[in-house]
C-alpha atoms as a PDB file:
ATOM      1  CA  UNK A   1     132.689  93.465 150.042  1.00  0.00           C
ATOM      2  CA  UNK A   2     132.254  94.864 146.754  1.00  0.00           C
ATOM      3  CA  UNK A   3     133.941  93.127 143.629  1.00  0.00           C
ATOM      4  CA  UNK A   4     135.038  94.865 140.533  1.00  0.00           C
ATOM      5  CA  UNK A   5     135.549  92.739 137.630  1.00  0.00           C
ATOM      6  CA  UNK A   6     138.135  94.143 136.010  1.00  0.00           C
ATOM      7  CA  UNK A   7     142.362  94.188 135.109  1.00  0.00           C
ATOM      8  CA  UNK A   8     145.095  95.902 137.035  1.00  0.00           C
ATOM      9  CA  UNK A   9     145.688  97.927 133.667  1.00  0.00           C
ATOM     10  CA  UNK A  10     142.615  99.809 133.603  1.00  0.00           C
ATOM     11  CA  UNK A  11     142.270 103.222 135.003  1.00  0.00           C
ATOM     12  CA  UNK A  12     138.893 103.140 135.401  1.00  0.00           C
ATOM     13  CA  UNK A  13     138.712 100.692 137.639  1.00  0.00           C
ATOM     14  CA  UNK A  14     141.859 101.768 139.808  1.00  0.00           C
ATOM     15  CA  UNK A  15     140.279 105.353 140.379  1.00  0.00           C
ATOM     16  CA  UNK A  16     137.277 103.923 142.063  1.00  0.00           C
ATOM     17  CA  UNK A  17     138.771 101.107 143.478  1.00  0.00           C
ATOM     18  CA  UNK A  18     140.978 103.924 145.403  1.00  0.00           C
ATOM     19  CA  UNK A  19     137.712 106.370 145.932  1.00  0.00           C
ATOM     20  CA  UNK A  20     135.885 103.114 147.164  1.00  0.00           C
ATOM     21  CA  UNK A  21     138.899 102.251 149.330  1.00  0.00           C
ATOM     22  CA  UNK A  22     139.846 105.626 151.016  1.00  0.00           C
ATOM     23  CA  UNK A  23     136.057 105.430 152.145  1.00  0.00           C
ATOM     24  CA  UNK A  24     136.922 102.585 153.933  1.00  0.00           C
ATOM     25  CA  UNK A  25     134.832  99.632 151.724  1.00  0.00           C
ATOM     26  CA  UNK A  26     136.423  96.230 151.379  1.00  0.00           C
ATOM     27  CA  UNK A  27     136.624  95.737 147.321  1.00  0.00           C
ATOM     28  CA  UNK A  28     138.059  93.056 145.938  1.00  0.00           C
ATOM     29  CA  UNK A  29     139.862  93.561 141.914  1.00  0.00           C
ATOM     30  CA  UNK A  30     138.505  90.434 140.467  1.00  0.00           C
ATOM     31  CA  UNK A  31     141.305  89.910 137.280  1.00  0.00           C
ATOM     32  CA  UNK A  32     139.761  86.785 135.343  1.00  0.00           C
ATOM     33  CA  UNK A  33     143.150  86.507 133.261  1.00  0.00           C
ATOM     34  CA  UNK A  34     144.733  85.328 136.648  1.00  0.00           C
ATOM     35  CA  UNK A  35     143.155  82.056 136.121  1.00  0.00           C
ATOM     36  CA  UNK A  36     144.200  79.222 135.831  1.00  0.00           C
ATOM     37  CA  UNK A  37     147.666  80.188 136.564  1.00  0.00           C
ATOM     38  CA  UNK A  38     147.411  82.307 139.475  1.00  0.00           C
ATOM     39  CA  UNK A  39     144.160  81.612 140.843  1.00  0.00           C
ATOM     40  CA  UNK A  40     141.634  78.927 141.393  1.00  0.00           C
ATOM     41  CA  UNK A  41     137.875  79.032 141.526  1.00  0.00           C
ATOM     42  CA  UNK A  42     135.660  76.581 143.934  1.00  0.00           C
ATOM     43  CA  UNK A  43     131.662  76.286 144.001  1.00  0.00           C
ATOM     44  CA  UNK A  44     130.983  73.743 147.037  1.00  0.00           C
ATOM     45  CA  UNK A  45     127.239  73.581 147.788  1.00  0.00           C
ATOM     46  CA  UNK A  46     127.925  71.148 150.812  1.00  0.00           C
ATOM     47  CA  UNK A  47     125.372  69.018 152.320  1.00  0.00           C
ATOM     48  CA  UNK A  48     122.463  71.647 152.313  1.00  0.00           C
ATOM     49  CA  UNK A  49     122.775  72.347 148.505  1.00  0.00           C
ATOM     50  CA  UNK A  50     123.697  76.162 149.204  1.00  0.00           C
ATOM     51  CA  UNK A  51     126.776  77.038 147.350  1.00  0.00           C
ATOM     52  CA  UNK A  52     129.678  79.237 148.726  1.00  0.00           C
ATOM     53  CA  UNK A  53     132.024  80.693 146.124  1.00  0.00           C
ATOM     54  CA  UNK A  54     136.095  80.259 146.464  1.00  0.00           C
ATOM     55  CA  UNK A  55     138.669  82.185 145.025  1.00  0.00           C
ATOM     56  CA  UNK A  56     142.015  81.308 146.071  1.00  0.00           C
ATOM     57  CA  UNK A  57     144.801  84.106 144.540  1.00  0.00           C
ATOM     58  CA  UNK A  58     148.338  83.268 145.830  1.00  0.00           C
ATOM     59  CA  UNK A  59     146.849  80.859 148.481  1.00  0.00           C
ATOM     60  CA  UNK A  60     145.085  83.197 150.022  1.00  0.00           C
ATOM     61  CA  UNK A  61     141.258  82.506 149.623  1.00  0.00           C
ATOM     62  CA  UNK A  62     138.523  85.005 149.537  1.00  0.00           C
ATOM     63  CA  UNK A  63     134.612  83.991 150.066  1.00  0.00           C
ATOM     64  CA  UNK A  64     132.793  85.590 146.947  1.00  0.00           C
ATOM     65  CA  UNK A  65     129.319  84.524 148.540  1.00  0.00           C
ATOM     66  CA  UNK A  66     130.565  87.760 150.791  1.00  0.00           C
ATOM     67  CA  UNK A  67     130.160  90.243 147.965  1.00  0.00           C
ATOM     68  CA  UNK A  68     127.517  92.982 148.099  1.00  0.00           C
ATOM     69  CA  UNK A  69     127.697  94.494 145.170  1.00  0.00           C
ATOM     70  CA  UNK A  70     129.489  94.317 141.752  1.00  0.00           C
ATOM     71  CA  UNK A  71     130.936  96.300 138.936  1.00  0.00           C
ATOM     72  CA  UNK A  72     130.806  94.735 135.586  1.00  0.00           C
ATOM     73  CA  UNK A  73     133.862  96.685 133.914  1.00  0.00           C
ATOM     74  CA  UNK A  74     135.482  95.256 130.796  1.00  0.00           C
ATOM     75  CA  UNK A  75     136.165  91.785 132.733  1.00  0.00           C
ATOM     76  CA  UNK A  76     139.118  89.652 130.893  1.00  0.00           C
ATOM     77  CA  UNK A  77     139.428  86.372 130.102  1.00  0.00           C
ATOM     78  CA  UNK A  78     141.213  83.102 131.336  1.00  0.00           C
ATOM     79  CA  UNK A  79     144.445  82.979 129.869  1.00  0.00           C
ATOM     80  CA  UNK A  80     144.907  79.591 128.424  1.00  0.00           C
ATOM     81  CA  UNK A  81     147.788  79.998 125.944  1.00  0.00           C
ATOM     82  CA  UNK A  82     149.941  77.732 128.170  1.00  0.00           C
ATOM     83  CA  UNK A  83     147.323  75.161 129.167  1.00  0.00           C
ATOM     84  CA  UNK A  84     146.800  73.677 126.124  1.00  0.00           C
ATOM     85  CA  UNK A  85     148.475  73.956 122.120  1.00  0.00           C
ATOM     86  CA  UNK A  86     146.064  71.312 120.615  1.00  0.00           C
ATOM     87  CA  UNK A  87     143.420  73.656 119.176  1.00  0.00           C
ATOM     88  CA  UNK A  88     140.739  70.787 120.215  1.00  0.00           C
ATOM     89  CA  UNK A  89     142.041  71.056 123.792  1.00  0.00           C
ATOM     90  CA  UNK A  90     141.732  74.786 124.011  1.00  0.00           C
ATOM     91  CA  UNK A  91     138.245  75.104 122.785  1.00  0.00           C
ATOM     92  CA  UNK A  92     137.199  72.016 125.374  1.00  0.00           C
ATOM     93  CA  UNK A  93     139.118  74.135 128.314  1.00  0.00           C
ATOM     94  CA  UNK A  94     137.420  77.653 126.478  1.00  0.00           C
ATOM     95  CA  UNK A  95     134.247  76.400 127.068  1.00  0.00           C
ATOM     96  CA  UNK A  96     134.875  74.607 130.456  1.00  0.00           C
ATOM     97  CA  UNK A  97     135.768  78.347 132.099  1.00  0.00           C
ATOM     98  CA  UNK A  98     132.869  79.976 130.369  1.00  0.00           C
ATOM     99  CA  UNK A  99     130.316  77.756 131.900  1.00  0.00           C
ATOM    100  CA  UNK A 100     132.135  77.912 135.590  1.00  0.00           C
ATOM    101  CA  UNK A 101     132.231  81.421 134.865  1.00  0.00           C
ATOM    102  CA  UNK A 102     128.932  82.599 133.774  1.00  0.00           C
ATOM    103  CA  UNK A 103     127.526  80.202 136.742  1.00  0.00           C
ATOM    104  CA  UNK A 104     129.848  82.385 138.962  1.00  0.00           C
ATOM    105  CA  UNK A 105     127.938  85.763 137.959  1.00  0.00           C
ATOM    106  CA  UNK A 106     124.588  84.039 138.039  1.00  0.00           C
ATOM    107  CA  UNK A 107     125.503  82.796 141.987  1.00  0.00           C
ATOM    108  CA  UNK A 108     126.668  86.192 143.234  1.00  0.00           C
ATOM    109  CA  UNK A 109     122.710  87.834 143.627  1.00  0.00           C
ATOM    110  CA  UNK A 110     124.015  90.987 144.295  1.00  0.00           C
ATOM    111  CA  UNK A 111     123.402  94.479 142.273  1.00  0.00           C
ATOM    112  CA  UNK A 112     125.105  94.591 139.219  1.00  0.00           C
ATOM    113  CA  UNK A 113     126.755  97.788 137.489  1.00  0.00           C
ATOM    114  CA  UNK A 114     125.637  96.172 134.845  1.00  0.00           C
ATOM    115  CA  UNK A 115     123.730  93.285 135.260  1.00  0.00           C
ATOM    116  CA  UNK A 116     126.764  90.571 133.177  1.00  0.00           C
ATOM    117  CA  UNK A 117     123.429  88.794 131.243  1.00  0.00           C
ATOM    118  CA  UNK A 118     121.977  92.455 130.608  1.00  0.00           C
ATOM    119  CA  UNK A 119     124.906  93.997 129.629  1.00  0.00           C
ATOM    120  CA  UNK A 120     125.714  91.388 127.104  1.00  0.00           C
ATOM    121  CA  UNK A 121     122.364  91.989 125.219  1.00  0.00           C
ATOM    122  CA  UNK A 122     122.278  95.543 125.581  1.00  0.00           C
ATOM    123  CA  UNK A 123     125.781  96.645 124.255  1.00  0.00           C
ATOM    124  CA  UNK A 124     124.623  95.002 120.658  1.00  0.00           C
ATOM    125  CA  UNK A 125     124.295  98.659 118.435  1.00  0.00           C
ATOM    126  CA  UNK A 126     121.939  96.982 116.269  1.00  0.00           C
ATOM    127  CA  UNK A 127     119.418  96.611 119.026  1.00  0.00           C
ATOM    128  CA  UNK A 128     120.337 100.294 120.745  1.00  0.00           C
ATOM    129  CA  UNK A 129     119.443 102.125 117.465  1.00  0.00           C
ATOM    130  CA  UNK A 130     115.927  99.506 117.210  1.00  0.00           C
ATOM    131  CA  UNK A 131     115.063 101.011 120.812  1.00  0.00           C
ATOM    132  CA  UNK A 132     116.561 104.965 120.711  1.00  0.00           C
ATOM    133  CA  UNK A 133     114.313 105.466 117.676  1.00  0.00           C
ATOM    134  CA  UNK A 134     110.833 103.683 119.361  1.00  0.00           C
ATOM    135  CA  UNK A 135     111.622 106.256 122.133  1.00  0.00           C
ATOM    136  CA  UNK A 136     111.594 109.534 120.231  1.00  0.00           C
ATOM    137  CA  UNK A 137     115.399 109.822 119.268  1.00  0.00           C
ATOM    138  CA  UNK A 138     116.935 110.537 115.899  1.00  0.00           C
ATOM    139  CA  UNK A 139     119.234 108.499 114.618  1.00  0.00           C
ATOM    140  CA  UNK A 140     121.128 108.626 111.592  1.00  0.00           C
ATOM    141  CA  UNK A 141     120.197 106.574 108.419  1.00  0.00           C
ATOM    142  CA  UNK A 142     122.029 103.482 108.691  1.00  0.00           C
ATOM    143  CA  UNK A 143     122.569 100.014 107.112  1.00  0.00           C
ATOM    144  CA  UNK A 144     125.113  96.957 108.452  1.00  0.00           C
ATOM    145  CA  UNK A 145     125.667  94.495 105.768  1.00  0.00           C
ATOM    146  CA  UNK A 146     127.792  91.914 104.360  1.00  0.00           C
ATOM    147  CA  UNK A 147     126.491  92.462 101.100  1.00  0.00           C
ATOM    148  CA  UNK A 148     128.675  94.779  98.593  1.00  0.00           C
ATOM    149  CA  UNK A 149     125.698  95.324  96.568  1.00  0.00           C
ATOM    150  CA  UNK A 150     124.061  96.580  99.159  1.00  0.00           C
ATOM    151  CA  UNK A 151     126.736  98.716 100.271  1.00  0.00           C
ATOM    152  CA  UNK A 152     127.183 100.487  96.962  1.00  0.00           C
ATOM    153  CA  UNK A 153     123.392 101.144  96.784  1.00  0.00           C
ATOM    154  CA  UNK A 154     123.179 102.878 100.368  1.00  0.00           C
ATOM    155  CA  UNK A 155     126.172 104.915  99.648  1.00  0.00           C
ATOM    156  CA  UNK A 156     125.127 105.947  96.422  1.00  0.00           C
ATOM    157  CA  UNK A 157     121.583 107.194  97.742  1.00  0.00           C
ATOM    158  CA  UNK A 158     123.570 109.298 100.507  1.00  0.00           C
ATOM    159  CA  UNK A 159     126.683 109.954  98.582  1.00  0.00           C
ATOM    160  CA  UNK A 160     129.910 109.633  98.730  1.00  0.00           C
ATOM    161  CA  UNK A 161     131.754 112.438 100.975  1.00  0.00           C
ATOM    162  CA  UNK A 162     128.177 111.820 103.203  1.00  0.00           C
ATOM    163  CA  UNK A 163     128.280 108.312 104.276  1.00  0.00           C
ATOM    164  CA  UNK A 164     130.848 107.290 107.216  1.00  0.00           C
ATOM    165  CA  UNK A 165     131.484 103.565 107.764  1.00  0.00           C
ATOM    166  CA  UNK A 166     132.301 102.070 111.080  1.00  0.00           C
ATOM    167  CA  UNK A 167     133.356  98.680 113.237  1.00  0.00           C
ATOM    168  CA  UNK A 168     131.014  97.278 115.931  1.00  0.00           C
ATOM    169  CA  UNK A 169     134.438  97.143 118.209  1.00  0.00           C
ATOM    170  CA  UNK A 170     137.663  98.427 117.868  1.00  0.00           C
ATOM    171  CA  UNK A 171     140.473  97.641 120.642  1.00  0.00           C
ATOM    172  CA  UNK A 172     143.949  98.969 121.271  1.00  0.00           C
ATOM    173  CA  UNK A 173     145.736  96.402 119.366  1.00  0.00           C
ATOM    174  CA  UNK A 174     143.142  96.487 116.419  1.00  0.00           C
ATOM    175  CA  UNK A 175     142.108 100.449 116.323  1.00  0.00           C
ATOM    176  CA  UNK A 176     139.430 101.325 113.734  1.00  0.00           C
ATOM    177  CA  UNK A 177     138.345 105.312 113.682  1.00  0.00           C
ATOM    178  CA  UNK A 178     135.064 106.120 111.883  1.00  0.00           C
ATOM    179  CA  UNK A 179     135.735 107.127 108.541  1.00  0.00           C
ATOM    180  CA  UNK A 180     133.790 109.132 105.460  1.00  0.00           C
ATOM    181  CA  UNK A 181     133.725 107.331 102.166  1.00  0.00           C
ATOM    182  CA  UNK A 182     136.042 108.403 100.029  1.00  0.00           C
ATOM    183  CA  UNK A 183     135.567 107.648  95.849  1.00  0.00           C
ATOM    184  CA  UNK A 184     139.071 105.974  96.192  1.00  0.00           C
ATOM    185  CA  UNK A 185     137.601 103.429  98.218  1.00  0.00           C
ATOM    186  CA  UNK A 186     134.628 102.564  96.098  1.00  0.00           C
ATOM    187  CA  UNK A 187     136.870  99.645  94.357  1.00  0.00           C
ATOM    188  CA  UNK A 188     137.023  97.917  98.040  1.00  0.00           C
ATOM    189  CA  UNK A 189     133.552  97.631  98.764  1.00  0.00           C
ATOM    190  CA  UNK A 190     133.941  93.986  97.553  1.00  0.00           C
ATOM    191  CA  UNK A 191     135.793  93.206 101.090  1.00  0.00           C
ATOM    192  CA  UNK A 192     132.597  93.559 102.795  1.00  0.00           C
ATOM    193  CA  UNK A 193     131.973  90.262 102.196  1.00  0.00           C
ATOM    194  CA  UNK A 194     134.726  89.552 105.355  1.00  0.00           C
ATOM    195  CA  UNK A 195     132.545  91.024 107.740  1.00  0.00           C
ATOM    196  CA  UNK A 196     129.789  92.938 108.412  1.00  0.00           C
ATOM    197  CA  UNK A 197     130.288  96.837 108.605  1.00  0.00           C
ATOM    198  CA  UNK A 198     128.435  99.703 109.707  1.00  0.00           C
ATOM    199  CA  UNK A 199     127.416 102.829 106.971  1.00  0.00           C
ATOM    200  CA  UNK A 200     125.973 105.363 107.808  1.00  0.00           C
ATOM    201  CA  UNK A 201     124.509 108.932 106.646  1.00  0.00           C
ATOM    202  CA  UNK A 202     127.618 111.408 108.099  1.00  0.00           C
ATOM    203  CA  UNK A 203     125.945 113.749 110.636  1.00  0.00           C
ATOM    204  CA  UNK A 204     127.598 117.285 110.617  1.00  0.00           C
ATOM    205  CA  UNK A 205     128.308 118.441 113.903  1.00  0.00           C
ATOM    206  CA  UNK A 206     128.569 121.514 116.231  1.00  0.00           C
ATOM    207  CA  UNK A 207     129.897 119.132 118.817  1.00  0.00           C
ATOM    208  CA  UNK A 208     129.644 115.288 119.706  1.00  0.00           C
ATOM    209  CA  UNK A 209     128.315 114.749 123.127  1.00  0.00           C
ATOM    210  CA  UNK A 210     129.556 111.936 125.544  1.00  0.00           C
ATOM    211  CA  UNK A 211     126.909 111.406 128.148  1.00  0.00           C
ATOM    212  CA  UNK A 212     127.617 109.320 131.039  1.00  0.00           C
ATOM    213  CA  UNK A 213     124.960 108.333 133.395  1.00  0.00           C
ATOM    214  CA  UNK A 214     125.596 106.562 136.313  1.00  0.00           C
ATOM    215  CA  UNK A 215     121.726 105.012 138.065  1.00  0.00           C
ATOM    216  CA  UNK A 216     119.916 108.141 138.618  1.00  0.00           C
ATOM    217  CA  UNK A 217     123.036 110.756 137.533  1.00  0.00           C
ATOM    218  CA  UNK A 218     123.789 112.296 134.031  1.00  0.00           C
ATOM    219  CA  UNK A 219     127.051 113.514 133.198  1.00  0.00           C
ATOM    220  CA  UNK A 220     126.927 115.769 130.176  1.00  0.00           C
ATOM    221  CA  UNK A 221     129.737 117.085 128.259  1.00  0.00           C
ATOM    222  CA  UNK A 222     130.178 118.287 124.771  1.00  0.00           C
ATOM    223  CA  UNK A 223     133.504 117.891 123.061  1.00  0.00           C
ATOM    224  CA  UNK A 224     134.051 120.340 119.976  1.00  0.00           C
ATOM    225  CA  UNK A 225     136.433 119.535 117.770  1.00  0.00           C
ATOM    226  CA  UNK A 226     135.762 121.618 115.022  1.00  0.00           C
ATOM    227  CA  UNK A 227     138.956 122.740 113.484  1.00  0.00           C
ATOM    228  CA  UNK A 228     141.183 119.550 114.641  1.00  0.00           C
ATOM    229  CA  UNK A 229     142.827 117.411 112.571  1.00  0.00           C
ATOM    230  CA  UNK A 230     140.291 114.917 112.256  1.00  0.00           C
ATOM    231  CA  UNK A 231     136.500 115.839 113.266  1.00  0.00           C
ATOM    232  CA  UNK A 232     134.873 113.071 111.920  1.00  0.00           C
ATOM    233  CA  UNK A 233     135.664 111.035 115.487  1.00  0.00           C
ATOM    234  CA  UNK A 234     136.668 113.120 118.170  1.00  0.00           C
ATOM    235  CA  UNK A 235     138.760 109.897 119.499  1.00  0.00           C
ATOM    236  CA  UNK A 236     141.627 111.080 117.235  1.00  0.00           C
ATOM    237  CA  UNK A 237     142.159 114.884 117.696  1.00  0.00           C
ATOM    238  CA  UNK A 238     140.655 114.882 121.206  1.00  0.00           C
ATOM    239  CA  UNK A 239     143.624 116.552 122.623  1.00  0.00           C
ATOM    240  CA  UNK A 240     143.148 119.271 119.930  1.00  0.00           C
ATOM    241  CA  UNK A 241     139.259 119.357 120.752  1.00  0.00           C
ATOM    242  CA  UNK A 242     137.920 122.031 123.391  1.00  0.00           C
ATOM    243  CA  UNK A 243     135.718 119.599 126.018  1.00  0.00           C
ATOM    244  CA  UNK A 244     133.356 121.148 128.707  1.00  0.00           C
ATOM    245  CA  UNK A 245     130.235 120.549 130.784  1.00  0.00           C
ATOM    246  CA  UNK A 246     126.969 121.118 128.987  1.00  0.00           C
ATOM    247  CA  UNK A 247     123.117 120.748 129.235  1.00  0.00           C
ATOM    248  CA  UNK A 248     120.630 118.617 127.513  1.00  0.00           C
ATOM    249  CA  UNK A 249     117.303 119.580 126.642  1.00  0.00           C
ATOM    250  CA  UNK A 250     114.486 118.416 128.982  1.00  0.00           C
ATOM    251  CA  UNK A 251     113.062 115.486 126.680  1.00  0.00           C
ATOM    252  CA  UNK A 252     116.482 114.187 125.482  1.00  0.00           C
ATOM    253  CA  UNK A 253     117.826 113.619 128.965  1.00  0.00           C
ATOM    254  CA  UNK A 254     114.713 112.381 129.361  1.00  0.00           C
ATOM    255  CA  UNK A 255     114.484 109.709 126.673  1.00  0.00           C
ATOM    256  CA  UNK A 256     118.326 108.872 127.319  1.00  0.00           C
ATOM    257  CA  UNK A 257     117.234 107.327 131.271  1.00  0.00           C
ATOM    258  CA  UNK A 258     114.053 106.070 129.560  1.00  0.00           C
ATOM    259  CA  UNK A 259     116.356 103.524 127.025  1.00  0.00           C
ATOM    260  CA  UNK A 260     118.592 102.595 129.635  1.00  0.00           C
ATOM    261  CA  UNK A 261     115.974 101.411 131.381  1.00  0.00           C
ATOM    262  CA  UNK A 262     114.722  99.788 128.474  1.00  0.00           C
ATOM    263  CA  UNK A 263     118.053  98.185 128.366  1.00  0.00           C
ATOM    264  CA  UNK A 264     118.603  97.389 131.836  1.00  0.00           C
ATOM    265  CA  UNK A 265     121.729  99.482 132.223  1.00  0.00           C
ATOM    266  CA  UNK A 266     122.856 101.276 135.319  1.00  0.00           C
ATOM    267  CA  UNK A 267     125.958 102.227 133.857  1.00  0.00           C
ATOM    268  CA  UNK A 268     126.330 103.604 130.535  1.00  0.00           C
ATOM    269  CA  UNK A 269     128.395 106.077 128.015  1.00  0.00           C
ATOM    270  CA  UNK A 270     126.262 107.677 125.322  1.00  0.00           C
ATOM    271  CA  UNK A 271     127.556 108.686 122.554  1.00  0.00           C
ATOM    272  CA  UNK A 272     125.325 111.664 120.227  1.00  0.00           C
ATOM    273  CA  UNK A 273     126.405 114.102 117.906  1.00  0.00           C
ATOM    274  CA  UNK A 274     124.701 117.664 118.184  1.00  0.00           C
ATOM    275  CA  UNK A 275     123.804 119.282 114.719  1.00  0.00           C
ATOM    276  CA  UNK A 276     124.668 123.097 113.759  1.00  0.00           C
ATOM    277  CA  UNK A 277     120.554 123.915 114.128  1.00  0.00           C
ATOM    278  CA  UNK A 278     120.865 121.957 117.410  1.00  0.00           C
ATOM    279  CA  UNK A 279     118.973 118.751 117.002  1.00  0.00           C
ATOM    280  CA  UNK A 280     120.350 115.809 119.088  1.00  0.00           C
ATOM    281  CA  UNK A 281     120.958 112.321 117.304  1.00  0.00           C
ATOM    282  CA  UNK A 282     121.924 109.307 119.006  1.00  0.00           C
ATOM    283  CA  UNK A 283     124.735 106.998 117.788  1.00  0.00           C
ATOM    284  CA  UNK A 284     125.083 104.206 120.603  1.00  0.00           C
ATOM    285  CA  UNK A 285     125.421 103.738 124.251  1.00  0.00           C
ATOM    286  CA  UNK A 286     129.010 102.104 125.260  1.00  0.00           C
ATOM    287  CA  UNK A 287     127.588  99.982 128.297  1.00  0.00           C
ATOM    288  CA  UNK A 288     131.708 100.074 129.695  1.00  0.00           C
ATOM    289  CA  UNK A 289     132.879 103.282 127.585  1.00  0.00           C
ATOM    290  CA  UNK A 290     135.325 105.268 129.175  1.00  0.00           C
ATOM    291  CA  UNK A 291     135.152 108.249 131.336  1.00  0.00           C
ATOM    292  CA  UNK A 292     137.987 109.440 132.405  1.00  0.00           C
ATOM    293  CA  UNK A 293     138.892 111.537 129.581  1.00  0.00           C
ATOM    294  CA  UNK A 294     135.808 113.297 130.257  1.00  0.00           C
ATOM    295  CA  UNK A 295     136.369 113.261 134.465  1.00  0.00           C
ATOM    296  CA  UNK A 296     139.949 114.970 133.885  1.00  0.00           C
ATOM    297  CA  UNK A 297     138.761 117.571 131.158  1.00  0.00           C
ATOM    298  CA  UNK A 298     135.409 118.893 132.840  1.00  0.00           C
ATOM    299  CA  UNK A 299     135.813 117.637 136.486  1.00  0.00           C
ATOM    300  CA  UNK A 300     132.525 115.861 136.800  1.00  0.00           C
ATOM    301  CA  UNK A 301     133.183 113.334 139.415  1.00  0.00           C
ATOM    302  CA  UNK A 302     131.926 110.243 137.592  1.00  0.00           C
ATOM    303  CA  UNK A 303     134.226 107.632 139.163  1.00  0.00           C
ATOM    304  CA  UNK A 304     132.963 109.293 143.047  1.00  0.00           C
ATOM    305  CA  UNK A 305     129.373 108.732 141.229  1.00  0.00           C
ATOM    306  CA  UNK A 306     129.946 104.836 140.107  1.00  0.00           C
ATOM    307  CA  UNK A 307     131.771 104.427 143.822  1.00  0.00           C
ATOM    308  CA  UNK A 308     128.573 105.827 145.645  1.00  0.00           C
ATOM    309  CA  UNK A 309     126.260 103.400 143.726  1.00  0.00           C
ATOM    310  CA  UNK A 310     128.181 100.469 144.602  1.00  0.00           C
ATOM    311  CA  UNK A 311     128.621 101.639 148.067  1.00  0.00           C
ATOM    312  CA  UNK A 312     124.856 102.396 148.459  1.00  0.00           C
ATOM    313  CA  UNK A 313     123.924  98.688 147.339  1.00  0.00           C
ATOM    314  CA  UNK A 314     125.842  97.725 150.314  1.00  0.00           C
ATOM    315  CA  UNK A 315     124.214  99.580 153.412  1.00  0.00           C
END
C-alpha cells in the first residue's frame, strides 16, 4: 500500500493518486483533518512490544503497518474546533495529536517523499540560502529582520525601486506576492517589528525558472513573463506569462541534486530567477511547491514521475 498524506482538495495529490491507481497500486489518501471526527487512530504493540498501526475511517479499519511507501504532501491538521472552546483544553488536545502523530510517521519505516522530520528542517529558507551558496550558487543579497533600523539600512544600501520584500509563507486565505519597495512605503517600515520579513536585492530577470526534481529526475521550465502585468512574481500574471521546457547548464543542475541531497529531499520545487546575461540565482526550494501549473503548460509528466518513485519503493 502506498499512503499519501494529503486532503481531498488538492490536485496534486488526486492526479497521482489516479496515475498510481490506474496502475493498479493500493494507495490509501491519508486526510489528517478527518480526525477526531471521522476517524480514529490506534498504536497496539501487543504482547511482543511490536506495534501495528490502526486507522479506522467510517468503521472501516485499514492496517498502516501495511504501507510501503509514503508521500509527504502538504498533510492537514486535526480539526479540533468542536472538541474543545476552552483555549486551555485545545492546546492540551493540540499537543496530544501532535505527539500521536509525529510517533505515527516515525513507526511507518517506509521511504518517504519527503522524509516528515527532513522535510520540516529543510523547507526553512534561511537554512536553503546558508547551503545553495556553500555549494557554488548565487543568491541574491538578502537580510530577514525584525528590526526597522535594520531594514531601512539594507534598503538604503540597495535602494529603493531595487529591494523586494517577501513572507516566509503565504496561503490562499492569507496571499502575500513579492513586492519592490516603493518610497511610499518607507513610513511603514516601523511594522516590522510584528514579524520578521524577508528583503532582498530585486534580481532582474529574462525568465524565473521553476525546477522540479523528483529522486533522480529534473523538470526544467522557464516561465517569462516579461511584459505581464506584474513581473516581479510570476504567481500573479502567470496566465499572461509564456511557460516552456528549458535546459540548465551542466554545473547548475548539478549543484541543484547536490543541495537536495544536502537537504535530504527527494521531492522538491526550485525556484531561480535567470538574469538578462544569463547567470542563474537561486531563491528557495518549495519542499511541497506545486507542479501542476507547470505539468499542464509544458507537459512534463511530473505527477507519472512522483507515482513511479513511490511505486518503485514498493517492488
Amino acid at each position: 500500500m502506498i499512503i499519501a498524506v494529503s486532503h481531498p482538495d488538492d490536485p496534486h495529490a488526486a492526479r497521482v493518486i489516479d496515475v498510481l491507481r490506474r496502475a493498479g497500486r493500493e494507495t490509501l489518501l491519508l486526510n489528517l483533518a478527518d480526525l477526531p471526527e471521522r476517524a480514529t487512530l490506534t498504536f497496539d504493540y501487543g504482547r511482543n512490544g511490536t506495534p501495528s498501526v490502526d486507522y479506522r475511517m467510517n468503521g472501516t479499519s485499514i492496517d498502516l503497518s501495511r504501507a510501503r511507501s509514503a508521500w509527504w504532501r502538504r498533510p492537514q491538521a486535526p480539526e479540533l474546533t468542536s472538541v474543545a472552546r476552552n483555549q486551555d483544553v485545545l492546546a492540551f488536545v493540540h499537543n496530544e495529536w501532535h505527539e500521536a502523530i509525529q510517533g505515527l510517521w516515525q513507526l511507518l519505516e517506509v521511504p518517504w517523499m519527503n522524509p516528515p522530520a527532513v522535510d520540516e528542517v529543510a523547507s526553512r529558507k534561511a537554512l536553503q540560502l546558508r547551503e545553495a551558496r556553500r555549494l557554488g550558487l548565487r543568491t541574491p543579497r538578502t537580510l530577514v529582520t525584525s528590526d526597522p533600523d535594520a531594514a531601512r539600512q539594507f534598503i538604503r544600501e540597495q535602494g529603493v525601486g531595487r529591494t523586494i520584500f517577501k513572507t516566509f509563507s503565504c496561503t490562499h486565505e492569507v496571499w502575500r506576492e513579492t513586492r519592490i519597495v516603493r518610497s511610499e512605503e518607507l513610513d511603514q517600515l516601523d511594522q516590522v517589528r510584528l514579524s520578521p520579513i524577508i528583503f532582498q536585492e530585486y534580481i532582474r530577470a529574462s525568465a524565473d525558472l521553476r525546477v522540479t526534481i523528483v529522486g533522480n529526475r529534473i523538470f526544467p521550465a522557464a516561465i517569462d513573463s516579461r511584459g505581464t502585468d506584474y513581473e516581479v512574481d510570476f504567481r500573479m500574471s502567470l496566465g499572461q506569462a509564456r511557460t516552456e521546457p528549458c535546459e540548465l547548464p551542466r554545473d547548475v543542475e548539478e549543484r541543484l541534486f547536490a543541495l537536495m541531497k544536502r537537504l535530504g529531499l527527494i521531492y522538491g520545487a526550485i525556484d531561480l530567477r535567470r538574469t538578462p546575461e544569463g547567470e542563474h540565482v537561486f531563491l528557495e526550494v518549495n519542499t511541497g511547491g506545486e507542479f501542476l501549473f507547470i505539468e499542464d503548460r509544458t507537459g512534463q509528466p511530473i505527477a507519472q514521475a512522483v507515482a513511479d518513485w513511490l511505486a518503485q519503493q514498493t517492488t
